[in-house]
N, C-alpha and C. Protein backbone atom coordinates (compact mmCIF):
# COMPACT_ATOMS: atom_id res chain seq x y z
N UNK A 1 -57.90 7.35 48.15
CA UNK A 1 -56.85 6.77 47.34
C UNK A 1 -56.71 7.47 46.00
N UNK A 2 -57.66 8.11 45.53
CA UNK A 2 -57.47 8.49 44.22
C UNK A 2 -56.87 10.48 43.86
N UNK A 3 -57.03 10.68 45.57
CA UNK A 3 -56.13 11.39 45.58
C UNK A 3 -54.12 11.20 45.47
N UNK A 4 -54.21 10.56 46.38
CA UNK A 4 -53.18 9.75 46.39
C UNK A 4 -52.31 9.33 44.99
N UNK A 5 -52.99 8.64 44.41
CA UNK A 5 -52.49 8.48 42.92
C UNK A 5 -52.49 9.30 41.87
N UNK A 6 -53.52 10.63 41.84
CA UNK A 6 -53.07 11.58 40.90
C UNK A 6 -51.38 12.47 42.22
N UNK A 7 -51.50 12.30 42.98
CA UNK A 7 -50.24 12.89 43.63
C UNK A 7 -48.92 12.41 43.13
N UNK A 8 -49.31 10.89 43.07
CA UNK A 8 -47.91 10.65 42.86
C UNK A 8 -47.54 10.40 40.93
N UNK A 9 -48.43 10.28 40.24
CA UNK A 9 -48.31 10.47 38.81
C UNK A 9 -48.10 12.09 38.29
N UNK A 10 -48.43 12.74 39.19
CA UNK A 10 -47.78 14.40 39.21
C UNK A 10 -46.28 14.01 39.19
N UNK A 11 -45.43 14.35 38.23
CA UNK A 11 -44.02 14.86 38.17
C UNK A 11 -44.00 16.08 39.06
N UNK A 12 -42.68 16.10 39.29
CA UNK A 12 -42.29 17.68 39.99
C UNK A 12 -42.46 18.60 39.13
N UNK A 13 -43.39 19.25 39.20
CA UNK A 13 -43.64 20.81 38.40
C UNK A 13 -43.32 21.59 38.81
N UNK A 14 -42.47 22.94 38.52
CA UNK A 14 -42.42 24.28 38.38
C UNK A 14 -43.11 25.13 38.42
N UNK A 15 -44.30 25.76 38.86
CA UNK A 15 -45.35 26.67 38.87
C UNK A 15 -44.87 27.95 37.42
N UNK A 16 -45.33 27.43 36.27
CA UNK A 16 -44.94 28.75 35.21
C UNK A 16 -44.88 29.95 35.61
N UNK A 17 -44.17 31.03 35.05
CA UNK A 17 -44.12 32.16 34.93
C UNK A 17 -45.91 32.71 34.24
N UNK A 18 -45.95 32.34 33.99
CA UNK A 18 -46.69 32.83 32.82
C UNK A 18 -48.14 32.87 33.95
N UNK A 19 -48.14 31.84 34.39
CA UNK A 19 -48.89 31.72 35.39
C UNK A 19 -49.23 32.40 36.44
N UNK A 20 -48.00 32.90 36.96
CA UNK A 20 -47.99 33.61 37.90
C UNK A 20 -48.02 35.44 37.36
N UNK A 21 -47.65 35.73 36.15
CA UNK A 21 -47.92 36.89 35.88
C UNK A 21 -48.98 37.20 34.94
N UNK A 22 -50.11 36.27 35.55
CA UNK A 22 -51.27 36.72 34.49
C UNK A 22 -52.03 37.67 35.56
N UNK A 23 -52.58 38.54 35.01
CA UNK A 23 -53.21 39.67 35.96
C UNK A 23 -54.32 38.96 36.16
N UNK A 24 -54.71 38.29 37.63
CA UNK A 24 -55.92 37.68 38.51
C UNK A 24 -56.16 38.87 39.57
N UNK A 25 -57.34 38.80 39.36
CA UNK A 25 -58.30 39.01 40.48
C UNK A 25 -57.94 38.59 41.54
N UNK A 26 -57.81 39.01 43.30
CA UNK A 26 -57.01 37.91 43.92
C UNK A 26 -58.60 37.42 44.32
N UNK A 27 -59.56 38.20 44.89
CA UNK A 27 -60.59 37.53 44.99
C UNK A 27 -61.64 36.82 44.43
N UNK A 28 -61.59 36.80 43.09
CA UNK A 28 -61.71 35.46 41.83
C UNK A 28 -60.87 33.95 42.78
N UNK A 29 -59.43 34.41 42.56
CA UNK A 29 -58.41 33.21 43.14
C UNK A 29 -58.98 32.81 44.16
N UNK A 30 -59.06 33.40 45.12
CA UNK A 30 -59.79 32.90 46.42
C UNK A 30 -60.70 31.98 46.38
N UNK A 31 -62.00 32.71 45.90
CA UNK A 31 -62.68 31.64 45.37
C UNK A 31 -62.76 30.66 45.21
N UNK A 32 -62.15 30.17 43.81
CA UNK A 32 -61.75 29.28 43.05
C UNK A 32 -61.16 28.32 44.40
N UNK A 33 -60.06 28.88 44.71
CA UNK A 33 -58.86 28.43 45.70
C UNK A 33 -59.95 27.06 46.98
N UNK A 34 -60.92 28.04 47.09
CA UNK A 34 -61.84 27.57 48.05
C UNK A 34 -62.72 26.59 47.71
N UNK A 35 -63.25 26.78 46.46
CA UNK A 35 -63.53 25.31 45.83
C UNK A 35 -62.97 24.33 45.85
N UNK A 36 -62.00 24.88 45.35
CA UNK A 36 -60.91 23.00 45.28
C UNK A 36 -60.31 22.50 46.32
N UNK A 37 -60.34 23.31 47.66
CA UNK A 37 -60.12 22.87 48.83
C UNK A 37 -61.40 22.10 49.43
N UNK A 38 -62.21 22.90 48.81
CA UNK A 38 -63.46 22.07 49.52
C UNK A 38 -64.20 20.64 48.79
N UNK A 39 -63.53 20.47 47.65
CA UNK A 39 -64.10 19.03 47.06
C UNK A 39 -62.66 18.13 47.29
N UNK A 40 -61.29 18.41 47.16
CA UNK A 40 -60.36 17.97 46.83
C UNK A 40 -60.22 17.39 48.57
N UNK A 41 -60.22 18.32 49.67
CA UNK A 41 -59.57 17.82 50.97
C UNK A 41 -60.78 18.16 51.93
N UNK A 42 -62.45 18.40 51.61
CA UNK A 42 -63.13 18.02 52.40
C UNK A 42 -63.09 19.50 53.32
N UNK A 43 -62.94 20.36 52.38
CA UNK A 43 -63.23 21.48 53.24
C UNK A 43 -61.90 22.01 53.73
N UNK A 44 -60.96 21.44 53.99
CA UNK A 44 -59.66 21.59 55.19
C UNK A 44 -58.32 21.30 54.21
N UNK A 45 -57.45 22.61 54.34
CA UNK A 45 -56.47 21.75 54.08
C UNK A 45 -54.86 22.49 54.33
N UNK A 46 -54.53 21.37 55.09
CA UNK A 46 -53.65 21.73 56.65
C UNK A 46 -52.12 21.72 55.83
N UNK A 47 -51.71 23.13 56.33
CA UNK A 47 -49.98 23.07 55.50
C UNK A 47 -49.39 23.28 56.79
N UNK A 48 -48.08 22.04 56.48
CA UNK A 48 -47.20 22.76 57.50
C UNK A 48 -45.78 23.76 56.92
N UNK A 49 -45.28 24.29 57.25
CA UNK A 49 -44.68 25.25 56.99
C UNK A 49 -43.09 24.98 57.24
N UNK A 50 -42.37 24.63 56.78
CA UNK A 50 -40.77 24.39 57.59
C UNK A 50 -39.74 25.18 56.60
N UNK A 51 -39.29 25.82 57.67
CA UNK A 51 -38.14 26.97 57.36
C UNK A 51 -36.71 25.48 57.56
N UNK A 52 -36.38 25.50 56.60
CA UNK A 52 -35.16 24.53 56.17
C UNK A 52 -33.25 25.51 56.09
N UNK A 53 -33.50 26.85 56.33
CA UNK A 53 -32.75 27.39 56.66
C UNK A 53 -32.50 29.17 55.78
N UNK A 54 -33.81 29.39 55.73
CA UNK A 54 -33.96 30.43 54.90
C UNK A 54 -33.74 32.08 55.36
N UNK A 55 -33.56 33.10 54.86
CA UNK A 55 -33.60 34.26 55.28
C UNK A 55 -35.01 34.94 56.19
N UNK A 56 -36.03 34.09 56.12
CA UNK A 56 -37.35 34.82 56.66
C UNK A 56 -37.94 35.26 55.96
N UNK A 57 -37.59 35.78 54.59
CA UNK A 57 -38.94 36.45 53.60
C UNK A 57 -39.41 36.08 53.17
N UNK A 58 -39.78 34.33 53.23
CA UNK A 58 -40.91 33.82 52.65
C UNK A 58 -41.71 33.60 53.69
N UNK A 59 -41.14 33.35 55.06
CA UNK A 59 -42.27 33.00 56.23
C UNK A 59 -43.01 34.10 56.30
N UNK A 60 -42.52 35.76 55.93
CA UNK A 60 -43.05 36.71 56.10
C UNK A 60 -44.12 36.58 55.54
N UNK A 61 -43.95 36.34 53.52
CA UNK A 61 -45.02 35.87 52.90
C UNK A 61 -46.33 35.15 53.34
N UNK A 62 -46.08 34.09 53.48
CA UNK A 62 -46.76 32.82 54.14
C UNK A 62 -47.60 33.15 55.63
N UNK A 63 -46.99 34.30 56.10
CA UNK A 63 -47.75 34.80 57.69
C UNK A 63 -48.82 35.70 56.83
N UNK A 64 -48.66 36.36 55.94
CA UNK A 64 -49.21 37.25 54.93
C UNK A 64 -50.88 36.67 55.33
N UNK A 65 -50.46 35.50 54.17
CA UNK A 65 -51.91 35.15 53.77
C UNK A 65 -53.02 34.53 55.26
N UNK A 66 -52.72 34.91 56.19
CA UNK A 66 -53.37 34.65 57.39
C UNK A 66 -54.11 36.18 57.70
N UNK A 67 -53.85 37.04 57.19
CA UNK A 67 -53.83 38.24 57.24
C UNK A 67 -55.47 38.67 57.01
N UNK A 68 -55.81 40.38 56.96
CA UNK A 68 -57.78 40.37 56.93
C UNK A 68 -57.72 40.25 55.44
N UNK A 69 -56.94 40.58 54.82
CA UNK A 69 -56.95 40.58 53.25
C UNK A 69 -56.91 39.37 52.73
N UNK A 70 -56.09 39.04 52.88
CA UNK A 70 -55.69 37.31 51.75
C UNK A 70 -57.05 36.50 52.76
N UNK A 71 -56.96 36.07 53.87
CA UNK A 71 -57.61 35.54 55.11
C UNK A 71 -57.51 34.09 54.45
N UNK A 72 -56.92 33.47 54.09
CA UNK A 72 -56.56 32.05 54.00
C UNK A 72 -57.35 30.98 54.71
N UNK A 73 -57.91 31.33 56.32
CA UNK A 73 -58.49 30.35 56.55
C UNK A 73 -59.65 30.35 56.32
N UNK A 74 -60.48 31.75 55.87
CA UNK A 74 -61.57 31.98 54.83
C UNK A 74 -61.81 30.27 54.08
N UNK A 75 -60.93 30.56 53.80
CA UNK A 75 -61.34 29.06 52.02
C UNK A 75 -60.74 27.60 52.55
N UNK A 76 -60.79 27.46 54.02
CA UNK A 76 -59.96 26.15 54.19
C UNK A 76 -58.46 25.95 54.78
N UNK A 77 -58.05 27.19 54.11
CA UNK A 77 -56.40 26.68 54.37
C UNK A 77 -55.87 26.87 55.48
N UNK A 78 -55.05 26.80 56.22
CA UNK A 78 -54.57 27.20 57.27
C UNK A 78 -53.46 25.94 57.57
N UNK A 79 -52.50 26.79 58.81
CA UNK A 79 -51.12 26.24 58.79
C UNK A 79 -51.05 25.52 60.00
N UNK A 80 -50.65 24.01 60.30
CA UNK A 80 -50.91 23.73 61.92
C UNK A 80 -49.49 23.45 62.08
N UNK A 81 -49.65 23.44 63.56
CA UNK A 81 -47.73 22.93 64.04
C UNK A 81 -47.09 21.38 63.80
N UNK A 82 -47.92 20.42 63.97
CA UNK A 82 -47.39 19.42 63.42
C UNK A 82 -47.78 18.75 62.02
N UNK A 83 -46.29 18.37 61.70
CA UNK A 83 -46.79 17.33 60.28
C UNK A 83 -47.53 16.26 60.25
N UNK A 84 -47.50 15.95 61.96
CA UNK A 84 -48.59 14.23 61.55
C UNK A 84 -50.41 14.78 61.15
N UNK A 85 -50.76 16.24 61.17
CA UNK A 85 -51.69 16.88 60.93
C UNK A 85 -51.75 17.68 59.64
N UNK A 86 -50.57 17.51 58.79
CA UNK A 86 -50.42 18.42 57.84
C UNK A 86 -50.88 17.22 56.33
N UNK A 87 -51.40 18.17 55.75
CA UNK A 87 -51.32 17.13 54.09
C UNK A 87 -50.19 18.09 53.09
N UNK A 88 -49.94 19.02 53.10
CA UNK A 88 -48.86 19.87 52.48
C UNK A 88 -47.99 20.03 53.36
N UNK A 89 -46.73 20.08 53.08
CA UNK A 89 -45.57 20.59 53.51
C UNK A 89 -45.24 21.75 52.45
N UNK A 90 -44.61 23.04 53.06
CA UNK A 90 -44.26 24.26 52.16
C UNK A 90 -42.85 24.30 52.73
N UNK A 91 -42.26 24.69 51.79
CA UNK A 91 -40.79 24.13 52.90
C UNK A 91 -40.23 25.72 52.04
N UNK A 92 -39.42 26.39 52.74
CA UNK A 92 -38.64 27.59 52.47
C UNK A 92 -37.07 27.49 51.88
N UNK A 93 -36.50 28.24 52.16
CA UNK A 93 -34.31 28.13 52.12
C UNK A 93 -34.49 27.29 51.53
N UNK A 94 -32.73 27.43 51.22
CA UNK A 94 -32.16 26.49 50.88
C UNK A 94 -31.63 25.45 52.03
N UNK A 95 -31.75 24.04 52.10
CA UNK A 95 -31.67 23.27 53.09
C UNK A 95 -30.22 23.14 54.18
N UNK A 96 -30.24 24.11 54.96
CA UNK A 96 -28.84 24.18 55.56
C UNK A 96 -28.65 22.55 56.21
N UNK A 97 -26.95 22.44 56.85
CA UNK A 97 -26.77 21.22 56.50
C UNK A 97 -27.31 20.92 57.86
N UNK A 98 -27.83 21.89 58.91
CA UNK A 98 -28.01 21.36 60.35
C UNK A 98 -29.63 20.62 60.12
N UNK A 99 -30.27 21.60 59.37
CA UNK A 99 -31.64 21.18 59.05
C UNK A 99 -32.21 19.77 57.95
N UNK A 100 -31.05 19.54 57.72
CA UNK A 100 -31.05 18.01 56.81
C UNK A 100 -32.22 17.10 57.53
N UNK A 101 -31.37 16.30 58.49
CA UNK A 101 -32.21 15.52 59.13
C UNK A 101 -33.55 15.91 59.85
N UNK A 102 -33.91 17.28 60.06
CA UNK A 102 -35.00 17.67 60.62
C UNK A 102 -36.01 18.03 60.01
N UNK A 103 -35.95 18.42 58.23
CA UNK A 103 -36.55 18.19 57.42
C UNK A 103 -36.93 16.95 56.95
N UNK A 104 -36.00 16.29 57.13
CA UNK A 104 -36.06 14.23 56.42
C UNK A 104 -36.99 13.76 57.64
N UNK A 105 -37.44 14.12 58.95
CA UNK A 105 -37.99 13.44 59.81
C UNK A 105 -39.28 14.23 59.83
N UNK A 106 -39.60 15.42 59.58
CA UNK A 106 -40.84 16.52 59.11
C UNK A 106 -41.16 15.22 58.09
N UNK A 107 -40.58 15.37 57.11
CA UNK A 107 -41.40 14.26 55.78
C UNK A 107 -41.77 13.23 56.28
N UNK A 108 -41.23 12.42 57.08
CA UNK A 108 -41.64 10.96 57.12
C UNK A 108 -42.77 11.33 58.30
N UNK A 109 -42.52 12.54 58.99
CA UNK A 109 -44.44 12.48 59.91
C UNK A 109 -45.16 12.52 59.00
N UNK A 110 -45.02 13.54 58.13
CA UNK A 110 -46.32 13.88 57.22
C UNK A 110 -46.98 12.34 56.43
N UNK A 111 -48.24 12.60 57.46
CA UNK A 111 -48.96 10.87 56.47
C UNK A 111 -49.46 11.43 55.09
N UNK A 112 -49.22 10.15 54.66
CA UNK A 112 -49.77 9.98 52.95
C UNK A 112 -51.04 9.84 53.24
N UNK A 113 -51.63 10.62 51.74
CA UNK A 113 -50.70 11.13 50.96
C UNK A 113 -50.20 12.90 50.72
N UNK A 114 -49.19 12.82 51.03
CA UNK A 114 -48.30 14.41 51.43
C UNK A 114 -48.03 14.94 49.92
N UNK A 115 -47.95 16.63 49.84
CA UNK A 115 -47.97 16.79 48.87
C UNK A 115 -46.66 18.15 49.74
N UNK A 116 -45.25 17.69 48.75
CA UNK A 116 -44.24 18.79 48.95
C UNK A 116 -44.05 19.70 48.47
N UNK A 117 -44.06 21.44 48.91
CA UNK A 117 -43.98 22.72 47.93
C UNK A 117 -42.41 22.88 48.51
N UNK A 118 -41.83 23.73 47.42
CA UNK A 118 -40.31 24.37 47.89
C UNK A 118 -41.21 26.03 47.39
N UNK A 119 -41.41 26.54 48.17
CA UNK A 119 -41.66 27.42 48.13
C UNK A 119 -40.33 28.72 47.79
N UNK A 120 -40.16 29.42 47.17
CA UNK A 120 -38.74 30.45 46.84
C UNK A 120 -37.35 29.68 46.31
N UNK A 121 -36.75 30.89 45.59
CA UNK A 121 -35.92 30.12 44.83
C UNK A 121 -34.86 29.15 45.44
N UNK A 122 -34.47 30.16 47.25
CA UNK A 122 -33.81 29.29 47.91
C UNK A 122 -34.31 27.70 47.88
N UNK A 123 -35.66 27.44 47.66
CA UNK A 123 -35.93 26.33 48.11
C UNK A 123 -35.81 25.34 46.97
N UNK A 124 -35.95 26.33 45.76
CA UNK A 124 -35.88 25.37 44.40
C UNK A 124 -34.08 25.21 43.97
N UNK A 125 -33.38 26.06 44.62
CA UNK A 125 -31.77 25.60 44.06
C UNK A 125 -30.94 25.63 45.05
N UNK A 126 -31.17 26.50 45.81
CA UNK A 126 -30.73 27.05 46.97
C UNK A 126 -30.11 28.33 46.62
N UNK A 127 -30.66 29.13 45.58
CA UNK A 127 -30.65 30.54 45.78
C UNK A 127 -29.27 30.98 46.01
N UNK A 128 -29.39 32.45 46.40
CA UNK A 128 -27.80 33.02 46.38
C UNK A 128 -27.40 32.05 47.27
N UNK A 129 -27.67 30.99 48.04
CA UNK A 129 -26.53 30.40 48.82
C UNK A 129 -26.17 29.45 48.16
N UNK A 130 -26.62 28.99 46.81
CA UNK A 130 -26.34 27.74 46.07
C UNK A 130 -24.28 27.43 45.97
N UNK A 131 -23.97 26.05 46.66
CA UNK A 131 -22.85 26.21 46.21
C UNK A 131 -21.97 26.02 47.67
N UNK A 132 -22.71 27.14 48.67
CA UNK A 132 -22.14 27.24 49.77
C UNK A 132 -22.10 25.60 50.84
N UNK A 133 -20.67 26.02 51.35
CA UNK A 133 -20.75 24.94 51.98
C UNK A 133 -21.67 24.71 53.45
N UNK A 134 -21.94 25.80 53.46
CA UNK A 134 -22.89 25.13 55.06
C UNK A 134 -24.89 24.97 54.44
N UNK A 135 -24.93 24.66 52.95
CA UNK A 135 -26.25 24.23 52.27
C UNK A 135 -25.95 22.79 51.69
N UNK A 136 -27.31 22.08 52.12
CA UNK A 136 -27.19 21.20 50.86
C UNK A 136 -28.07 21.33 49.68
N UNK A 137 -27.88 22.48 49.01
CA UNK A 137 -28.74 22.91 47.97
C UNK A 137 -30.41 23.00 48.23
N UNK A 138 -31.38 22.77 47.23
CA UNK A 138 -32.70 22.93 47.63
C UNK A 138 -33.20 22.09 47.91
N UNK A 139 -34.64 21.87 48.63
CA UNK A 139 -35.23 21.15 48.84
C UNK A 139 -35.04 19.57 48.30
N UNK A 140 -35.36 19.21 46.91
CA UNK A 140 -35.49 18.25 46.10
C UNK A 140 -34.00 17.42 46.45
N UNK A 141 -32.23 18.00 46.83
CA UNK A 141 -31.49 17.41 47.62
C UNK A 141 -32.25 16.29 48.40
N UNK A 142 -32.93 17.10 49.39
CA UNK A 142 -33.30 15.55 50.85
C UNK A 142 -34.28 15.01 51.24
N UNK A 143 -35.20 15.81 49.92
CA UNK A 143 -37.06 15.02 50.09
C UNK A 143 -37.01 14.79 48.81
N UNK A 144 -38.43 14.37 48.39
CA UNK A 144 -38.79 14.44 47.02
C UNK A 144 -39.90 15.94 47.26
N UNK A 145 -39.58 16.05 45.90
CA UNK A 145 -40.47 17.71 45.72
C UNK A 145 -41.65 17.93 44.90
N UNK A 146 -42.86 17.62 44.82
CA UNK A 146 -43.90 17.67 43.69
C UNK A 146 -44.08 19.09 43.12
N UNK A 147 -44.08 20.26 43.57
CA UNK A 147 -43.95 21.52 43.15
C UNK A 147 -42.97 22.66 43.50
N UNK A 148 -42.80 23.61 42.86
CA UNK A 148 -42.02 24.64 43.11
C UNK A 148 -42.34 26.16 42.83
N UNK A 149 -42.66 26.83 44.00
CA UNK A 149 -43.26 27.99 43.76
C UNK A 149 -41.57 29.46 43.46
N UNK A 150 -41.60 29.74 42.38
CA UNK A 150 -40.86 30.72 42.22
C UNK A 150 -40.49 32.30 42.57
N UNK A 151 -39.88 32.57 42.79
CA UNK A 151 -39.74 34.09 43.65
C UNK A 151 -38.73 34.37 44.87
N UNK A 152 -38.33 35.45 44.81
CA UNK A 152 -37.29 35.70 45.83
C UNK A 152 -37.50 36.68 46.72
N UNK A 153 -38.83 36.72 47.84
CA UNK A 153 -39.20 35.87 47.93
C UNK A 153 -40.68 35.88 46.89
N UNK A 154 -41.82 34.55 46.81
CA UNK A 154 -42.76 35.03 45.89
C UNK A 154 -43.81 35.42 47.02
N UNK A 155 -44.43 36.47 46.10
CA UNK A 155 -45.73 37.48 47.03
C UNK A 155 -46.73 36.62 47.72
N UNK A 156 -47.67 36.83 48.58
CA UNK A 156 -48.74 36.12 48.79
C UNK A 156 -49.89 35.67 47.63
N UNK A 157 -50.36 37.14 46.77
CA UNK A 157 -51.04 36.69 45.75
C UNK A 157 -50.35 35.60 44.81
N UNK A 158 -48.76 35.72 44.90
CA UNK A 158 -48.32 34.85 43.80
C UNK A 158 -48.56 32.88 44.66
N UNK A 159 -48.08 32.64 45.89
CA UNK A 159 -48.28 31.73 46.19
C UNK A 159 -49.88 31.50 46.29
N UNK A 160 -51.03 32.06 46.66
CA UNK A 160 -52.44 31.83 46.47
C UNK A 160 -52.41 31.33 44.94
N UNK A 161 -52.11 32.25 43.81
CA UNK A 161 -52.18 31.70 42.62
C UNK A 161 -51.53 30.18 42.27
N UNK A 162 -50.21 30.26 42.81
CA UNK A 162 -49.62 28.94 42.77
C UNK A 162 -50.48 27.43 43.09
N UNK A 163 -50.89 27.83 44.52
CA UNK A 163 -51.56 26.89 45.35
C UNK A 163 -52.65 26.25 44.34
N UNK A 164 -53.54 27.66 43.74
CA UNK A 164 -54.75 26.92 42.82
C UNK A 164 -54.42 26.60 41.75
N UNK A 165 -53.07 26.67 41.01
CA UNK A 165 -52.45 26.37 39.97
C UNK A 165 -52.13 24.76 40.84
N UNK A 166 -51.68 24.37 42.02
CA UNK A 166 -50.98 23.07 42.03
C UNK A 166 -52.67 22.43 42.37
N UNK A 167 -53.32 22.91 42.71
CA UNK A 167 -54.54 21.86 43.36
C UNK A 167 -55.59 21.64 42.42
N UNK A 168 -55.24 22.52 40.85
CA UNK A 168 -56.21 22.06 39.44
C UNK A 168 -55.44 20.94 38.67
N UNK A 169 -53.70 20.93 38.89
CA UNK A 169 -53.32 19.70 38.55
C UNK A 169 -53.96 18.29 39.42
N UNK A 170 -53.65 18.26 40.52
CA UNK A 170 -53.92 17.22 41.51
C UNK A 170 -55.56 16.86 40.84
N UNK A 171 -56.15 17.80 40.50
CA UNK A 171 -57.85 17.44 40.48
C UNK A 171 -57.88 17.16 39.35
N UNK A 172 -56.90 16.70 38.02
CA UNK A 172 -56.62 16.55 37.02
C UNK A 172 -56.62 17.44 35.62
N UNK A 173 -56.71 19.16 36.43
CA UNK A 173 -56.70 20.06 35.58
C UNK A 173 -58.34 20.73 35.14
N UNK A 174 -58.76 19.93 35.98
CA UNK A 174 -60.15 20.72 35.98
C UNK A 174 -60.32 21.82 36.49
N UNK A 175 -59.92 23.33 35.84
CA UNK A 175 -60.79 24.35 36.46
C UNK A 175 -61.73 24.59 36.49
N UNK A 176 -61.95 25.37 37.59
CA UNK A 176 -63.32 25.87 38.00
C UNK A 176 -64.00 27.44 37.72
């Protein structure tokens, strides 16, 4: 439960710039990354991934960190196919209008307490498609959104950084 409640007293944050262009170590990040997975979610911690109607260069990203380099499931993380197994949702695009309801029914599998990323700018405004009529803008449109990772699309090191940037808020800003 007390995860739970620093989740939802989290406002929707923005992942800073500043943040993301501080020169890290990626294997420092890792690390770290792996700590707070391992006190915060018990070792494990399951993202699901939903392309909401995006170009592909963030899934590219996101396949990235599965990779021998980043190796993501190294420290815990890893991506499963369903949301009733997921505690993160990373959601991509900007929300085309076919994917409305199939994103709104992704959220309501995901059990609480769920923590939502809009991963790329598509996902934070809806990007060059902002505007267009076959989008309903970004993410935060048809879910609620607790973070937003920036970039068009953003790198793997930049989402690893993000991730331990959103999971030192959740732990109340305690780095490690």
């Amino acid at each position: 439960m007390s995860l739970y409640s620093k989740i939802i007293a989290t406002k929707s944050t923005i992942i800073p710039l500043d943040v993301l262009s501080r020169e890290q170590d990626i294997t420092q990040v890792k690390e770290k990354l792996g700590k707070k997975v391992r006190n915060l979610f018990k070792g494990s911690l399951a993202i699901r991934q939903v392309a909401a109607g995006s170009t592909n260069a963030e899934e590219h990203e996101l396949t990235a960190l599965a990779n021998t380099f980043y190796d993501s499931e190294r420290f815990g993380i890893h991506f499963v196919a369903s949301p009733r197994h997921a505690d993160m949702l990373m959601v991509t695009g900007p929300v085309s209008r076919n994917m409305a309801i199939a994103l709104k029914k992704t959220y309501e599998a995901t059990p609480d307490p769920k923590i939502v990323v809009a991963v790329g700018d598509g996902a934070i405004d809806g990007g060059i498609f902002k505007g267009s009529y076959a989008v309903m803008g970004g993410v935060k449109e048809v879910i609620p959104v607790h973070f937003e990772i920036p970039g068009d699309p953003p790198s793997p090191k930049a989402i690893l950084i993000s991730l331990l940037h959103i999971l030192e808020i959740i732990d109340g800003g305690k780095a490690e």
